[in-house]
C-alpha atoms as a PDB file:
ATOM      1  CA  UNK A   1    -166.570 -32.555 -97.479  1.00  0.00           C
ATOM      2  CA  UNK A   2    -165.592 -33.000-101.055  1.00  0.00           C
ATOM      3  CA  UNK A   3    -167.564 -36.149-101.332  1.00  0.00           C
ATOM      4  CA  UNK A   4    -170.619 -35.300 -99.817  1.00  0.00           C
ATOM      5  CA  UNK A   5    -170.947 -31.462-101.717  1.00  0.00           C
ATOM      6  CA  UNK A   6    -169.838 -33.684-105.129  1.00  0.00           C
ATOM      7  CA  UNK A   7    -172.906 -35.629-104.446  1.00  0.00           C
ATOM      8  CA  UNK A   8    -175.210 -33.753-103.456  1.00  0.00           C
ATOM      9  CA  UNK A   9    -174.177 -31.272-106.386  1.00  0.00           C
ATOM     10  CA  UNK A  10    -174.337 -33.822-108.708  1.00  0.00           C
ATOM     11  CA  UNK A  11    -177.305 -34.955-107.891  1.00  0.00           C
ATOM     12  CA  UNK A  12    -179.405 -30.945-108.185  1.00  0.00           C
ATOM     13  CA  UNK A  13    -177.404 -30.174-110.938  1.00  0.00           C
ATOM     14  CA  UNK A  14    -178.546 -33.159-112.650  1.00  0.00           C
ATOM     15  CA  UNK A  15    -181.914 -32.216-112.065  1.00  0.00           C
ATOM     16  CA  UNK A  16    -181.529 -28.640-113.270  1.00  0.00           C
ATOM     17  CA  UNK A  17    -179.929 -29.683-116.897  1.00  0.00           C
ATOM     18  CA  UNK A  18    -182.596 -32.125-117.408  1.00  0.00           C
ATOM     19  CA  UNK A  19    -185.428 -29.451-116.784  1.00  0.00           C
ATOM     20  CA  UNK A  20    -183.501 -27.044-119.491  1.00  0.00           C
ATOM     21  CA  UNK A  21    -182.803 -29.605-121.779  1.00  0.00           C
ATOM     22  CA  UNK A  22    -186.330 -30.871-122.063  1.00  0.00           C
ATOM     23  CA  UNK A  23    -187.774 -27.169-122.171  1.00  0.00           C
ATOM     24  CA  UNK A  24    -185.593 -26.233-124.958  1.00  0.00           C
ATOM     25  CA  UNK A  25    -186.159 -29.369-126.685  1.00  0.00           C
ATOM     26  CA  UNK A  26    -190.020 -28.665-126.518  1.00  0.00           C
ATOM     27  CA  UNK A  27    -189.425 -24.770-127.491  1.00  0.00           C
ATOM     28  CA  UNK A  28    -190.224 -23.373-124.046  1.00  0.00           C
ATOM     29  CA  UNK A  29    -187.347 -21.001-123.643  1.00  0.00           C
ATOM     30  CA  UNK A  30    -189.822 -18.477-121.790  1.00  0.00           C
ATOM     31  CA  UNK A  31    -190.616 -21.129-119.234  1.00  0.00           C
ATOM     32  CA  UNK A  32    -186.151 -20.921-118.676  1.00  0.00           C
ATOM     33  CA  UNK A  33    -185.962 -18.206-116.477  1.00  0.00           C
ATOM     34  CA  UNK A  34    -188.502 -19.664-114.106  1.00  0.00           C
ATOM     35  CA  UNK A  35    -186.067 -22.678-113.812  1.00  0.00           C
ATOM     36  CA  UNK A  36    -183.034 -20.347-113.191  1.00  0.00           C
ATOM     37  CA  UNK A  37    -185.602 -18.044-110.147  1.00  0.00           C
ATOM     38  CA  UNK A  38    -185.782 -21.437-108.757  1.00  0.00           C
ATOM     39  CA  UNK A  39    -182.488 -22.965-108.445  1.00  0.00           C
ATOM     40  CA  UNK A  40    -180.449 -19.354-107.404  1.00  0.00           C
ATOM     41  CA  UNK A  41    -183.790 -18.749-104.866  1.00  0.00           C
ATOM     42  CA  UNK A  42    -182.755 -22.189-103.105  1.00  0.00           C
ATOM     43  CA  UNK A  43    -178.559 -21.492-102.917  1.00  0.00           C
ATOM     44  CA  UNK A  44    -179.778 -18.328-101.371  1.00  0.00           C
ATOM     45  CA  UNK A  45    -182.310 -20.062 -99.070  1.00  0.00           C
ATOM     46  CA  UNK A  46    -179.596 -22.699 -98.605  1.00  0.00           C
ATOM     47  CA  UNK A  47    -177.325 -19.984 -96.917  1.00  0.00           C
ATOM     48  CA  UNK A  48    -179.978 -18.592 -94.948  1.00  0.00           C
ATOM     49  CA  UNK A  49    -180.678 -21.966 -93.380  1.00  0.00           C
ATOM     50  CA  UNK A  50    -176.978 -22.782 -92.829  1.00  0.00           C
ATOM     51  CA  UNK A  51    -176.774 -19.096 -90.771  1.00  0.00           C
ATOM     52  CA  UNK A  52    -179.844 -20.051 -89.249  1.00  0.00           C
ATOM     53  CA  UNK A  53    -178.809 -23.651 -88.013  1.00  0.00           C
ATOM     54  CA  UNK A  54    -175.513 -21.668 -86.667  1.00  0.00           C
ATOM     55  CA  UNK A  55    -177.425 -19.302 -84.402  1.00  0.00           C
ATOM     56  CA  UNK A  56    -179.999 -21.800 -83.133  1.00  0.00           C
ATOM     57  CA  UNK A  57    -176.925 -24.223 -82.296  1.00  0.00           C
ATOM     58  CA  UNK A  58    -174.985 -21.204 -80.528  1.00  0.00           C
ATOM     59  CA  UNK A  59    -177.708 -20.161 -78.256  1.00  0.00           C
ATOM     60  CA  UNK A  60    -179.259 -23.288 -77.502  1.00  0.00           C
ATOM     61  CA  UNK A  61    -176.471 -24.044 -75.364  1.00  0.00           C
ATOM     62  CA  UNK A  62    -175.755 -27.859 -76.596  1.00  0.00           C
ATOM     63  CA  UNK A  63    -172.656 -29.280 -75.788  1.00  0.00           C
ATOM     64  CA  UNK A  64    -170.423 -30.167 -78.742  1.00  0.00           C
ATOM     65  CA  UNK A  65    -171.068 -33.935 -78.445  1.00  0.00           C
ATOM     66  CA  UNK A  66    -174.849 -33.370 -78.283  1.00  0.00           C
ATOM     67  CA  UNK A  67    -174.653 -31.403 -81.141  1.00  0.00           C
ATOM     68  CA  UNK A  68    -172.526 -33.718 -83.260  1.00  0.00           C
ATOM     69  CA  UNK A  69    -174.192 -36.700 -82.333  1.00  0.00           C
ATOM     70  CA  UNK A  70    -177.504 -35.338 -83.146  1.00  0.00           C
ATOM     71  CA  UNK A  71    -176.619 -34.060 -86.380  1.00  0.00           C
ATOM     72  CA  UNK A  72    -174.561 -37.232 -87.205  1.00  0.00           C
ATOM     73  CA  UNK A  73    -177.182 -39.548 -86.803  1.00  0.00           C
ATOM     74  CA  UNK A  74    -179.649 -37.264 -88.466  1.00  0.00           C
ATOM     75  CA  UNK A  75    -177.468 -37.000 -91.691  1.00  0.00           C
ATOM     76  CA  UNK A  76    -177.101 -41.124 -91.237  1.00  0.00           C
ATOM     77  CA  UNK A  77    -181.112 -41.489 -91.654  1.00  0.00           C
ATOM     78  CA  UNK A  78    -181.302 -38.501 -94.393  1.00  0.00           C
ATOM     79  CA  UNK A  79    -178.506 -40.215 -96.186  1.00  0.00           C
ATOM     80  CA  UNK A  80    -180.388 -43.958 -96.134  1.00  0.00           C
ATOM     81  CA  UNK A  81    -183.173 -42.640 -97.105  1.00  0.00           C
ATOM     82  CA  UNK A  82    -181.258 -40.598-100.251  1.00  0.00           C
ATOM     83  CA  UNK A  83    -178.766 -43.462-101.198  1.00  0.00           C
ATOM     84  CA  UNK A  84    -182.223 -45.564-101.347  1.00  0.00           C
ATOM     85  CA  UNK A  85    -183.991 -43.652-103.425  1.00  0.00           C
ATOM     86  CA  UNK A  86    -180.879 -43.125-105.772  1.00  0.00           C
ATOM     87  CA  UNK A  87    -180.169 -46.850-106.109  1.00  0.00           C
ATOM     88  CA  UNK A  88    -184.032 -47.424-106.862  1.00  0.00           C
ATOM     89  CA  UNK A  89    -183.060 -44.617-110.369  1.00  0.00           C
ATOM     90  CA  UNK A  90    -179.709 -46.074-111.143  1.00  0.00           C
ATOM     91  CA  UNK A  91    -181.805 -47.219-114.567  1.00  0.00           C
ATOM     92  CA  UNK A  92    -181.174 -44.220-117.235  1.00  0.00           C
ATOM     93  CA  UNK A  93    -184.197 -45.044-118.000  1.00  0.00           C
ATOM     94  CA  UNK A  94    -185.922 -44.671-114.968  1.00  0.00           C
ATOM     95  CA  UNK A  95    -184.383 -41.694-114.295  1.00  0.00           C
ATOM     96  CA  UNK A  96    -185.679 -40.196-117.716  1.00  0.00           C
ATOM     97  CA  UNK A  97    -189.206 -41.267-117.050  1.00  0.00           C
ATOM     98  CA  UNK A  98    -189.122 -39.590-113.363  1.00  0.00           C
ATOM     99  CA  UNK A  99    -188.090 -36.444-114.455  1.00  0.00           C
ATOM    100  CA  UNK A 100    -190.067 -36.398-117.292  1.00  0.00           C
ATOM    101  CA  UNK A 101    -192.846 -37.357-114.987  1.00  0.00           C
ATOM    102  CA  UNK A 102    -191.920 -34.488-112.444  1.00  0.00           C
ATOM    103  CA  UNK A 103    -191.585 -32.096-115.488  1.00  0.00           C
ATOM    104  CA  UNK A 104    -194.721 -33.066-116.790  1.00  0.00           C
ATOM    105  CA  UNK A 105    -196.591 -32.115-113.886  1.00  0.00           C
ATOM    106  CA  UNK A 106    -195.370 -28.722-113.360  1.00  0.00           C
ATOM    107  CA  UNK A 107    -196.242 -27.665-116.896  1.00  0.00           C
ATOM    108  CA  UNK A 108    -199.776 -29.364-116.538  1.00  0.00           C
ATOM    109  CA  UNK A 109    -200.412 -26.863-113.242  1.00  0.00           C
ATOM    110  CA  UNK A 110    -200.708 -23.806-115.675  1.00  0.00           C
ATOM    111  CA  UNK A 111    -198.175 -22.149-114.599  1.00  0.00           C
ATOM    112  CA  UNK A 112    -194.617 -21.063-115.397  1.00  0.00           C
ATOM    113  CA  UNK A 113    -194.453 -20.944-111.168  1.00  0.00           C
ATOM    114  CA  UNK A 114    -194.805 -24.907-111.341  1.00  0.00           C
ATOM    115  CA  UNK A 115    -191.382 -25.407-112.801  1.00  0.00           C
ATOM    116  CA  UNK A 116    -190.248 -22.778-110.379  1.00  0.00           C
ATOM    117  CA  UNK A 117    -191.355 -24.768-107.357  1.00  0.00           C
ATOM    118  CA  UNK A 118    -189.776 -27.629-108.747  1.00  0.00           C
ATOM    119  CA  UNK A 119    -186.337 -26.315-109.786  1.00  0.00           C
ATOM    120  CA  UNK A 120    -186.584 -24.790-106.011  1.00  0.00           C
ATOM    121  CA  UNK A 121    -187.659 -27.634-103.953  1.00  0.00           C
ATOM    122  CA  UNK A 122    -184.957 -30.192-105.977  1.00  0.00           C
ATOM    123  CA  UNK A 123    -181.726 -27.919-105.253  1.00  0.00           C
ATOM    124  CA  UNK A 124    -183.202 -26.644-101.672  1.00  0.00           C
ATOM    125  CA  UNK A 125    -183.431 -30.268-101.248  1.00  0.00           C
ATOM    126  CA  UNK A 126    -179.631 -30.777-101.646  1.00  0.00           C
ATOM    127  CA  UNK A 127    -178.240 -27.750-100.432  1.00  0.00           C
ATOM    128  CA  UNK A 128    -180.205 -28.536 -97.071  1.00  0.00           C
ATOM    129  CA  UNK A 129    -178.493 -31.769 -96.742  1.00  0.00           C
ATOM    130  CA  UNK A 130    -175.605 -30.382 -97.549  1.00  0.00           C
ATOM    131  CA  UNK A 131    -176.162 -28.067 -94.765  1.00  0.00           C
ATOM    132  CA  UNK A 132    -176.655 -30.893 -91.961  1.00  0.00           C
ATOM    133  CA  UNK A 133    -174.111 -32.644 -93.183  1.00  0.00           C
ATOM    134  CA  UNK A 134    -171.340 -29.685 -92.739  1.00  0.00           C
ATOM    135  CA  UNK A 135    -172.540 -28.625 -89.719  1.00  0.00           C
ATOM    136  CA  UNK A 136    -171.993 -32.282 -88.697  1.00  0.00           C
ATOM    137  CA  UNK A 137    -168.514 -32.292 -89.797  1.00  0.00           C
ATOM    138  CA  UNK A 138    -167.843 -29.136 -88.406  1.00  0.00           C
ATOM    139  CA  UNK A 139    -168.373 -29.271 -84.828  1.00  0.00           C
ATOM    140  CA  UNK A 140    -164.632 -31.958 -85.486  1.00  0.00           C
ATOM    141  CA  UNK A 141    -163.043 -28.704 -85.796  1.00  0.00           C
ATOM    142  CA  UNK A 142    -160.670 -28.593 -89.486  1.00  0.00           C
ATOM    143  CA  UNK A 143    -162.765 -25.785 -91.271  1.00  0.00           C
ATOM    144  CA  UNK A 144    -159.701 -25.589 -93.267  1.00  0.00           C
ATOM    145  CA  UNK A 145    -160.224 -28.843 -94.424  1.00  0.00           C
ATOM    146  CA  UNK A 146    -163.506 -28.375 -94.741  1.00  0.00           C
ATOM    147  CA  UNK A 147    -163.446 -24.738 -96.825  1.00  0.00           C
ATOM    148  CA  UNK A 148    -160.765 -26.821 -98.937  1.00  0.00           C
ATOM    149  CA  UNK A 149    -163.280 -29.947 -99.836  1.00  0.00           C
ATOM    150  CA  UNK A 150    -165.894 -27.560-100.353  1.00  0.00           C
ATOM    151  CA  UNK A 151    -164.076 -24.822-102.612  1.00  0.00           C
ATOM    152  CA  UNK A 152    -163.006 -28.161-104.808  1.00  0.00           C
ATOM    153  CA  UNK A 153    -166.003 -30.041-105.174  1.00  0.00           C
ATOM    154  CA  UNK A 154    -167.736 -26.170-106.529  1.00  0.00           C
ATOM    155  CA  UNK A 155    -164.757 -25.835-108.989  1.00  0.00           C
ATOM    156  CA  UNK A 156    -165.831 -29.175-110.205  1.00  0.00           C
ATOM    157  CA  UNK A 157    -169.720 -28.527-110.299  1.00  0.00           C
ATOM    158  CA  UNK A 158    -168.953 -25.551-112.191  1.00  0.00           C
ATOM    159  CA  UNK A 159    -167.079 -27.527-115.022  1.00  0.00           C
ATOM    160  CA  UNK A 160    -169.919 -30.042-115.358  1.00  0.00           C
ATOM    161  CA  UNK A 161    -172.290 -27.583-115.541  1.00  0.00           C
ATOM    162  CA  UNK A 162    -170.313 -26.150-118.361  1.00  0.00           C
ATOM    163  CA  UNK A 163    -169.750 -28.734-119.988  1.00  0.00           C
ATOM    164  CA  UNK A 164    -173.375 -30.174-119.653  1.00  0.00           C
ATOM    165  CA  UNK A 165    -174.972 -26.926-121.012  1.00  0.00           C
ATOM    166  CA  UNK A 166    -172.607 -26.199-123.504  1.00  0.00           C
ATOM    167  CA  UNK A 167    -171.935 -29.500-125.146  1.00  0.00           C
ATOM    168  CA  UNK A 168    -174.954 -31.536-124.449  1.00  0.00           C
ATOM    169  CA  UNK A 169    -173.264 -34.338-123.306  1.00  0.00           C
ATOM    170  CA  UNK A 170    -175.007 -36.942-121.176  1.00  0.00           C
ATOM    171  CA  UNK A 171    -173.450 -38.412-118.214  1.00  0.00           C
ATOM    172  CA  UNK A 172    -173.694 -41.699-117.453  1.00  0.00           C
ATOM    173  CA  UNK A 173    -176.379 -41.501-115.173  1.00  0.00           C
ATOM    174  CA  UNK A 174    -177.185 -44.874-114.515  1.00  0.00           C
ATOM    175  CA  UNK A 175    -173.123 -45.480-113.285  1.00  0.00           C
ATOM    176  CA  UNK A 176    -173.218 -42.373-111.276  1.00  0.00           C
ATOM    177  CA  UNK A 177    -176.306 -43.162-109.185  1.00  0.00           C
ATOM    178  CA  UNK A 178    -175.310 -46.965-108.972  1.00  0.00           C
ATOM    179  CA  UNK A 179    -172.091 -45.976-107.625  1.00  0.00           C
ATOM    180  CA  UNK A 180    -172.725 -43.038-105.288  1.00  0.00           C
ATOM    181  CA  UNK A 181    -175.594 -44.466-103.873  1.00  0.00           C
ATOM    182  CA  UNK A 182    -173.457 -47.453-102.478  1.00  0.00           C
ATOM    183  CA  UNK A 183    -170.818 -44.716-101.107  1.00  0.00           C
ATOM    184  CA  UNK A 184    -173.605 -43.185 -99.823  1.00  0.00           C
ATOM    185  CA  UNK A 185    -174.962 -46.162 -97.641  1.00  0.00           C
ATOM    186  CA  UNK A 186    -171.219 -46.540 -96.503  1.00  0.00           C
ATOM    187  CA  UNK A 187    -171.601 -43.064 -94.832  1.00  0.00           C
ATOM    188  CA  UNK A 188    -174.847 -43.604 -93.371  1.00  0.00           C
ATOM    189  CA  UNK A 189    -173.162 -46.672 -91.431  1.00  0.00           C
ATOM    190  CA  UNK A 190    -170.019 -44.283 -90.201  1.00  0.00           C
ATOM    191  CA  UNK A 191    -172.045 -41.022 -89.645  1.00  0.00           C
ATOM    192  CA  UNK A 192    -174.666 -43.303 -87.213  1.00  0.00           C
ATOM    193  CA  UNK A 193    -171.603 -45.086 -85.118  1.00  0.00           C
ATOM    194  CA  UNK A 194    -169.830 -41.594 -84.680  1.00  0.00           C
ATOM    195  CA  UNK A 195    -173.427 -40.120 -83.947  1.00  0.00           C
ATOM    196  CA  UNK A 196    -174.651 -42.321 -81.289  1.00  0.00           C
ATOM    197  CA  UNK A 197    -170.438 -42.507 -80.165  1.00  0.00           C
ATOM    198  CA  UNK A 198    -170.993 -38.466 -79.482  1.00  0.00           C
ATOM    199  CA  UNK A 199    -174.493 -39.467 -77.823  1.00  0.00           C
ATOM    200  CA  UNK A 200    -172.658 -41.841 -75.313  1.00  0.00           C
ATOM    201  CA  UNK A 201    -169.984 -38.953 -74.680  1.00  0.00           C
ATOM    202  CA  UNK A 202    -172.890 -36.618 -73.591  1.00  0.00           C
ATOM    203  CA  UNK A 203    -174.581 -39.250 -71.799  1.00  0.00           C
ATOM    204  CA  UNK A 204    -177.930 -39.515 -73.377  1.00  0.00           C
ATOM    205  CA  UNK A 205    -176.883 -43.383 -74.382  1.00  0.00           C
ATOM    206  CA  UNK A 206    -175.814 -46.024 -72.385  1.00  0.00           C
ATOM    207  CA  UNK A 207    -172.029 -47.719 -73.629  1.00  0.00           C
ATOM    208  CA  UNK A 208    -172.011 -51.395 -72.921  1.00  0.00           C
ATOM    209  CA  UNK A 209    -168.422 -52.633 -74.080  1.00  0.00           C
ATOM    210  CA  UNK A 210    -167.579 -55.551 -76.028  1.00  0.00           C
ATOM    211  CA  UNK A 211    -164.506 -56.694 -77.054  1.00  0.00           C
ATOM    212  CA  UNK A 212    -163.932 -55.241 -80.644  1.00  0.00           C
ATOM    213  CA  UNK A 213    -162.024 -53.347 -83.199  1.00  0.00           C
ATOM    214  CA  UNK A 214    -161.942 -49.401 -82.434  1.00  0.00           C
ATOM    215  CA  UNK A 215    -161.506 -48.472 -86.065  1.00  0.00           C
ATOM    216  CA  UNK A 216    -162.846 -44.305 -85.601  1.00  0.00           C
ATOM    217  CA  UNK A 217    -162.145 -43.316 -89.351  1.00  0.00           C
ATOM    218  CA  UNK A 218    -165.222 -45.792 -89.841  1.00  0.00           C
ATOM    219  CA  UNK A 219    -166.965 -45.018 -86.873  1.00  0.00           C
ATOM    220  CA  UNK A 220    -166.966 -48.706 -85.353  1.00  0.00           C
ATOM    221  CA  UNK A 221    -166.461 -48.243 -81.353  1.00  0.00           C
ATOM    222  CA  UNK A 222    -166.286 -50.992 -79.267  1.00  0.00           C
ATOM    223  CA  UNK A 223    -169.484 -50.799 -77.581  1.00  0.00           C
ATOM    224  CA  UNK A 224    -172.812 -52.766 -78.124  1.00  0.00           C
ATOM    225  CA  UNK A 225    -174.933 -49.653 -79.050  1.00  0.00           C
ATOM    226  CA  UNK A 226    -172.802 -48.496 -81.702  1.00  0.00           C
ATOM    227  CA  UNK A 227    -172.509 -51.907 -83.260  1.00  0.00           C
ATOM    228  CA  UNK A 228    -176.206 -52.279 -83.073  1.00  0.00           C
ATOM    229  CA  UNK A 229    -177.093 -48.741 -84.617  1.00  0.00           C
ATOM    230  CA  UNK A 230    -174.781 -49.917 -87.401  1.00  0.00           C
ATOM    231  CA  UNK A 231    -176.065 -53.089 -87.939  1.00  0.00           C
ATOM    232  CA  UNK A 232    -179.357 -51.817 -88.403  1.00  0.00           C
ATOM    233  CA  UNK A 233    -178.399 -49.723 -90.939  1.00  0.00           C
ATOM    234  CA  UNK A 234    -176.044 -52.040 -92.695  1.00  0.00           C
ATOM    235  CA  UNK A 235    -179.208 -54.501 -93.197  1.00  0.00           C
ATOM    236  CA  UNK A 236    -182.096 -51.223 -94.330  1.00  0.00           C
ATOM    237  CA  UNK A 237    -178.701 -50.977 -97.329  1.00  0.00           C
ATOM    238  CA  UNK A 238    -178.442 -54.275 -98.069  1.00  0.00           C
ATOM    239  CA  UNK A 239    -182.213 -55.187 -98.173  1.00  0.00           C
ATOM    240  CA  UNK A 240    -183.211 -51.863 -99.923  1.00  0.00           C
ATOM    241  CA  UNK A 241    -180.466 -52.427-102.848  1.00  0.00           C
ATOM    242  CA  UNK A 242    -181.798 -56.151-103.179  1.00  0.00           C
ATOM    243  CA  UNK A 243    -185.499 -54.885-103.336  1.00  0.00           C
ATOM    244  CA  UNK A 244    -184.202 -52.699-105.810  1.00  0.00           C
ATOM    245  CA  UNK A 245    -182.228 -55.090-108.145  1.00  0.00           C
ATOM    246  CA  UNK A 246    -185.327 -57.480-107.717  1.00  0.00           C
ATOM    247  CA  UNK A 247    -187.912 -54.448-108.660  1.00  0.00           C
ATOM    248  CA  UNK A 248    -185.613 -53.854-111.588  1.00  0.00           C
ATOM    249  CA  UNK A 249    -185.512 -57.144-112.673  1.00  0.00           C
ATOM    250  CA  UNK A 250    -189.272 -57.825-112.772  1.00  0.00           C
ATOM    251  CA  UNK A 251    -189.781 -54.457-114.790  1.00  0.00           C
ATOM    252  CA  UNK A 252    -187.256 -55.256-117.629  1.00  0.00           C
END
């Protein structure tokens, strides 16, 4: 929980800094409190959908593995596609010249809502994420463990977020995505074995067994589906980090 909320965090408040820093490098400290509308609007969307997604799930009638499995191997695809994308801007520089790019086009629209939308849409992004992937983890049960990661990993965002405003310090960006986006691929592989596991348990997926390790902390099961799912996704990391390190390579 601690992990995933660190991430996530990291990742929108990352975003957020980089917006103010560039406005008040450029003098547009009347364009800031567009940027702040944004970000708070999406926490508070963020706990709307997460009240939302609670209700829908407790009327629908799903069993728990249904629900678990579903949201497990949903998170697993959301989390490719993010650790992808994160790998592909694990250059500072690349990083720079997308959100200056992003940045760019909000202030080109005209209007002060532009950098609204975009301060909204990059945290609602995260905190909706962050959303699928605790209700994932929740239907285990340990919402102690869970409040505990959480509570920890907002203590921490807060500190950065001091310490970023504040002190004007740059992170090593480059490090940061490099590494998380390699932790996150590892937790694509575990949440899609434990997802399709929970599907097998409900009985919407067949369970052909094979004789191999049951190692549950990493979500390997000794069945042929689960493998399989994993596999997949094992190979969409590998070959999406090489394209990566290749596309970097030809732009340098």
């Amino acid at each position: 929980a601690m992990t995933i909320l660190l991430r996530e965090g990291l990742e929108a408040l990352l975003i957020v800094v980089g917006m103010i820093a560039l406005l008040r490098k450029a003098g547009r400290k009347d364009a800031l409190r567009y940027v702040h509308a944004g970000w708070t609007s999406a926490l508070v969307a963020g706990g709307l959908t997460w009240a939302v997604a609670t209700y829908l799930v407790e009327i629908s009638g799903a069993s728990r593995e249904v629900t678990e499995g579903l949201g497990s191997v949903i998170a697993a695809l959301v989390l490719l596609s993010v650790g992808l994308w994160m790998h592909s801007k694990s250059s500072a520089g690349r990083w720079q010249a997308y959100l200056n790019e992003k940045l760019s086009g909000a202030m080109s629209q005209g209007s002060m809502w532009g950098l609204f939308l975009l301060a909204f849409i990059s945290v609602y992004r995260e905190v909706f994420e962050t959303v699928l992937f605790f209700s994932a983890l929740a239907s285990d049960g340990h919402h102690g463990a869970l409040l505990g990661g959480g509570l920890t990993a907002v203590a921490v965002l807060a500190i950065a977020a001091w310490i970023l405003l504040r002190t004007s310090a740059r992170m090593p960006i480059g490090k940061f995505f490099s590494a998380t986006s390699i932790l996150v691929g590892v937790l694509a592989v575990v949440l899609v074995g434990k997802g399709v596991s929970s599907l097998q348990e409900a009985g919407w997926v067949g369970a052909t067994p094979v004789a191999f390790p049951r190692v549950e902390l990493l979500g390997v099961f000794p069945t042929m589906e689960t493998l399989l799912a994993q596999a997949v996704v094992l190979v969409i990391v590998i070959f999406g980090f090489s394209y990566n390190n290749a596309a970097a390579r030809r732009a340098a």
